[in-house]
C-alpha atoms as a PDB file:
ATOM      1  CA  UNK A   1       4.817  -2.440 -15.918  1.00  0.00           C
ATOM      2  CA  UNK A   2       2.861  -1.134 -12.945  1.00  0.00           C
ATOM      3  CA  UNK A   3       0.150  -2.811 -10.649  1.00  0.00           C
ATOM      4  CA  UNK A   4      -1.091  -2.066  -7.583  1.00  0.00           C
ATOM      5  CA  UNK A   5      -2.260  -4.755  -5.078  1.00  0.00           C
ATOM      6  CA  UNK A   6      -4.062  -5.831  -2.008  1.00  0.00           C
ATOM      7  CA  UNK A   7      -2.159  -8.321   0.343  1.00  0.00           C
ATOM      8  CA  UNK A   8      -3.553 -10.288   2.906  1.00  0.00           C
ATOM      9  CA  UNK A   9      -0.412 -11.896   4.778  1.00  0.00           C
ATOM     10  CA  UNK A  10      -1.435 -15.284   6.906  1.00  0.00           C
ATOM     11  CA  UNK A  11       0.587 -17.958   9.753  1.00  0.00           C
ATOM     12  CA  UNK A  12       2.191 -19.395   6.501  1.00  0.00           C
ATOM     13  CA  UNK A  13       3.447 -15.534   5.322  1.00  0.00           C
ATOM     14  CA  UNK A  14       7.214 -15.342   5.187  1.00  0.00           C
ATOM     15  CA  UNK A  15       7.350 -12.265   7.308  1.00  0.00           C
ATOM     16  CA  UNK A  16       4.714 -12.236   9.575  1.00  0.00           C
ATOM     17  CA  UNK A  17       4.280  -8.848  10.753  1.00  0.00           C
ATOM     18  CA  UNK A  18       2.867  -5.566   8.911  1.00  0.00           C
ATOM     19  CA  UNK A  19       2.472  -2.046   9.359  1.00  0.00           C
ATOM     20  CA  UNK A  20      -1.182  -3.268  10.337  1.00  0.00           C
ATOM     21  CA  UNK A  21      -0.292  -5.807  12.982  1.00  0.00           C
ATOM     22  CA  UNK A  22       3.738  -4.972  13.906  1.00  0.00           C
ATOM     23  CA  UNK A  23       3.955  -7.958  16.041  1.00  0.00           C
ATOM     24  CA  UNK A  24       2.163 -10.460  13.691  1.00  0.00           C
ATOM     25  CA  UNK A  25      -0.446 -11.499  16.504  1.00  0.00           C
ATOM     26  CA  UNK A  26      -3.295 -11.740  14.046  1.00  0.00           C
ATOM     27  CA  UNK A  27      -0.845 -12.565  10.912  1.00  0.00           C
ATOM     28  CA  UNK A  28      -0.103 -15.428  12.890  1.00  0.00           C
ATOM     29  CA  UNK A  29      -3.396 -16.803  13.863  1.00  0.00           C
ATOM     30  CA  UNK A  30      -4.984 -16.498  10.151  1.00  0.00           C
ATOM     31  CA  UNK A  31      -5.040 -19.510   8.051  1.00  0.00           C
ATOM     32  CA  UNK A  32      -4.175 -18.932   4.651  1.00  0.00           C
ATOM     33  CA  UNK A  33      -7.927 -20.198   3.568  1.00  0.00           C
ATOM     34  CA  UNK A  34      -9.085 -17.239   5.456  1.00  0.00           C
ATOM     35  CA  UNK A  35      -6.608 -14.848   3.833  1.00  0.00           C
ATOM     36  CA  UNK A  36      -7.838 -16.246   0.722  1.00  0.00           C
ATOM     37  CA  UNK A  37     -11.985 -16.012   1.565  1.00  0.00           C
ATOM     38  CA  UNK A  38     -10.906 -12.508   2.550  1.00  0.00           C
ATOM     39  CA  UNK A  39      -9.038 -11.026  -0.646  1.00  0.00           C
ATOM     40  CA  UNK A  40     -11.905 -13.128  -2.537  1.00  0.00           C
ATOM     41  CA  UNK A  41     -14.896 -11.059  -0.633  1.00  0.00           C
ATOM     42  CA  UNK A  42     -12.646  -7.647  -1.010  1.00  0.00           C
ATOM     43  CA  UNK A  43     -12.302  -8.232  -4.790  1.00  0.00           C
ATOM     44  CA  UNK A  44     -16.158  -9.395  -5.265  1.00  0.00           C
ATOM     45  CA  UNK A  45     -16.958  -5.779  -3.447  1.00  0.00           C
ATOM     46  CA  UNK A  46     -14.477  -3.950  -5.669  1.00  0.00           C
ATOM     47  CA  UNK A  47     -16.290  -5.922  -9.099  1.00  0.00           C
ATOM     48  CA  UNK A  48     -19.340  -4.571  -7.729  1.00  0.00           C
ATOM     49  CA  UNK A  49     -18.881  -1.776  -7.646  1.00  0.00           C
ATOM     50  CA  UNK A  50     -19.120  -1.863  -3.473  1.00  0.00           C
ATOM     51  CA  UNK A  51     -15.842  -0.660  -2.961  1.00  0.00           C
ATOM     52  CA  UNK A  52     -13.105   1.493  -4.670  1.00  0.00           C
ATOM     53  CA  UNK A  53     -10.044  -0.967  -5.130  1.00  0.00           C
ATOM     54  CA  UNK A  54      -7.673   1.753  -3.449  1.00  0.00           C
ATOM     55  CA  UNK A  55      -9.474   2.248  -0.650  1.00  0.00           C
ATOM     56  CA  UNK A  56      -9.896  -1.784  -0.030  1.00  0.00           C
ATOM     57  CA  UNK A  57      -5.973  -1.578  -0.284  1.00  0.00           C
ATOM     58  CA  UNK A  58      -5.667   1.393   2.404  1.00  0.00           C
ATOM     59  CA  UNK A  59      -7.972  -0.597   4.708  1.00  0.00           C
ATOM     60  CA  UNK A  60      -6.790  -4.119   4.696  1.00  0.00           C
ATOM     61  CA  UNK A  61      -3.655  -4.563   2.566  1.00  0.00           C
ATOM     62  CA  UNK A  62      -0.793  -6.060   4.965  1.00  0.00           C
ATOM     63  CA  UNK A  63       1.591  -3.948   2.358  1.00  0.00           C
ATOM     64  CA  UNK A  64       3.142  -0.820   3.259  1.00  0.00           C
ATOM     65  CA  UNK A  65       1.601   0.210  -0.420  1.00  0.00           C
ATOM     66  CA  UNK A  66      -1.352   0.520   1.536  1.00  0.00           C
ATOM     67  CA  UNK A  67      -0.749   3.839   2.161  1.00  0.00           C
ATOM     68  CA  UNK A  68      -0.610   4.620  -1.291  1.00  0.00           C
ATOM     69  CA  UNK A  69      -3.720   3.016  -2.110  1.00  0.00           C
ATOM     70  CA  UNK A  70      -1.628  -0.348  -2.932  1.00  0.00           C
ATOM     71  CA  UNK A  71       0.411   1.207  -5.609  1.00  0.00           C
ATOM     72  CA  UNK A  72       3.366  -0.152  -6.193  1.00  0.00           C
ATOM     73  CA  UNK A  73       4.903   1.841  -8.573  1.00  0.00           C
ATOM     74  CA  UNK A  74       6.747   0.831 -11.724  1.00  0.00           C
ATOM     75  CA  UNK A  75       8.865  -2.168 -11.858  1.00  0.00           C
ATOM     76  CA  UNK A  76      10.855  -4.279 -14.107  1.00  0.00           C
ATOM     77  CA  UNK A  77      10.613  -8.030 -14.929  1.00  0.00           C
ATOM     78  CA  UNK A  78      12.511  -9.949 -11.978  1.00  0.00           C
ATOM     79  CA  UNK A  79      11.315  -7.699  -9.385  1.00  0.00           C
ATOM     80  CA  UNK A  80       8.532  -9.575  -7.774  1.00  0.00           C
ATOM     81  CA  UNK A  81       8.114 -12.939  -6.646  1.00  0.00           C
ATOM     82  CA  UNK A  82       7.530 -15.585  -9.909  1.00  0.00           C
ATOM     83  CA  UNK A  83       3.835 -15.740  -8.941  1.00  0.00           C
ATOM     84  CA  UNK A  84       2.937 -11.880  -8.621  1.00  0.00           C
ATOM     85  CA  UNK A  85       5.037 -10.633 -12.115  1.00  0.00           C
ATOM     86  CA  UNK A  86       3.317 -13.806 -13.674  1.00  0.00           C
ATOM     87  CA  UNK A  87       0.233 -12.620 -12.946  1.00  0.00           C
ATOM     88  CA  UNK A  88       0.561  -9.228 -13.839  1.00  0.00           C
ATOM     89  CA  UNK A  89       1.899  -9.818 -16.940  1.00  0.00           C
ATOM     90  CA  UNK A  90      -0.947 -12.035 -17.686  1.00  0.00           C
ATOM     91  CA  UNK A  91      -3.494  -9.063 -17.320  1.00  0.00           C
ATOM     92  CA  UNK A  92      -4.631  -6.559 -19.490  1.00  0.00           C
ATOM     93  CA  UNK A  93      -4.039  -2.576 -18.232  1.00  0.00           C
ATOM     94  CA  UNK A  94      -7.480  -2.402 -15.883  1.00  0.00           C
ATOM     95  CA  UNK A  95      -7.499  -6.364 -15.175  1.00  0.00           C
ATOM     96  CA  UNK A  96      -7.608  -7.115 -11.598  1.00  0.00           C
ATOM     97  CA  UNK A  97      -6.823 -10.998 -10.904  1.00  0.00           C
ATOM     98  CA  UNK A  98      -8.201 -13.278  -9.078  1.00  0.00           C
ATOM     99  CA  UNK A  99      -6.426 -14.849  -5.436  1.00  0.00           C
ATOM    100  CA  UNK A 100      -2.348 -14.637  -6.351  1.00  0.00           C
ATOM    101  CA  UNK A 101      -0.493 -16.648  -3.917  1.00  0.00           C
ATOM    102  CA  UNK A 102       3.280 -15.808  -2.651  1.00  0.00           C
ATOM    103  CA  UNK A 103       5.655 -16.314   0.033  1.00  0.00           C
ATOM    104  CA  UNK A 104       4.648 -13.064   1.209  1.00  0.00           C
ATOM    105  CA  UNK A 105       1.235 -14.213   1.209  1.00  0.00           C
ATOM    106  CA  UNK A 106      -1.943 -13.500  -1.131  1.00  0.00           C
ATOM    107  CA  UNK A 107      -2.826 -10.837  -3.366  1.00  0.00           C
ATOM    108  CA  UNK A 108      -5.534  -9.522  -5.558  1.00  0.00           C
ATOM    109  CA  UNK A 109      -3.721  -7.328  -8.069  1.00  0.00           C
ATOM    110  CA  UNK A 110      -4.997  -4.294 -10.430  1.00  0.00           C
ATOM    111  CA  UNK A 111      -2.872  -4.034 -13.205  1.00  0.00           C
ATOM    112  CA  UNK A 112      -2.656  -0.035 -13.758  1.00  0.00           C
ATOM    113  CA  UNK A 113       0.795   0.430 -16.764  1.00  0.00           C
END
């Protein structure tokens, strides 16, 4: 299977810092509500047609897929966290989910193979 995905990492994030913020300052002060209200508005721009999913990923994804437009290549079952391979094998090729929550924080995810 293959997805790509926008990540939004918050104070409750496993790691805290990204390629965006390397020290985690504003990782850190983000509440996971507000991680959430943002991935929500980024995915209601991308449904209408606002904003191209890949460039939403290069701009705000936490993920160093961001530079790739959030792709995250292929991958095998037992590769991603329970919550993320759930819901990507719960979409359709061309399905983009709705907020995904993980230890690394929370995703909106295009499923692209």
């Amino acid at each position: 299977m293959r997805a790509s995905h926008i990540l939004i990492k918050h104070e409750g994030s496993r790691r805290k810092a990204s390629w965006r913020d390397p020290e985690g300052v504003a990782i850190s002060a983000t509440t996971r509500d507000d991680a959430a209200d943002l991935a929500r508005a980024l995915r209601d721009q991308i449904v209408a047609g606002e904003l191209k999913f890949e460039a939403a990923a290069t701009d705000n994804s936490d993920c160093n897929s961001a530079k790739r437009g959030g792709d995250l290549g292929p991958f095998e079952r037992g590769k991603m966290q329970k919550p993320f391979e759930k819901a990507v094998i719960a979409l359709k090729v061309g399905e983009m989910s709705d907020v995904v929550d993980t230890d690394s924080g929370v995703h909106i995810i295009l499923r692209t193979g």
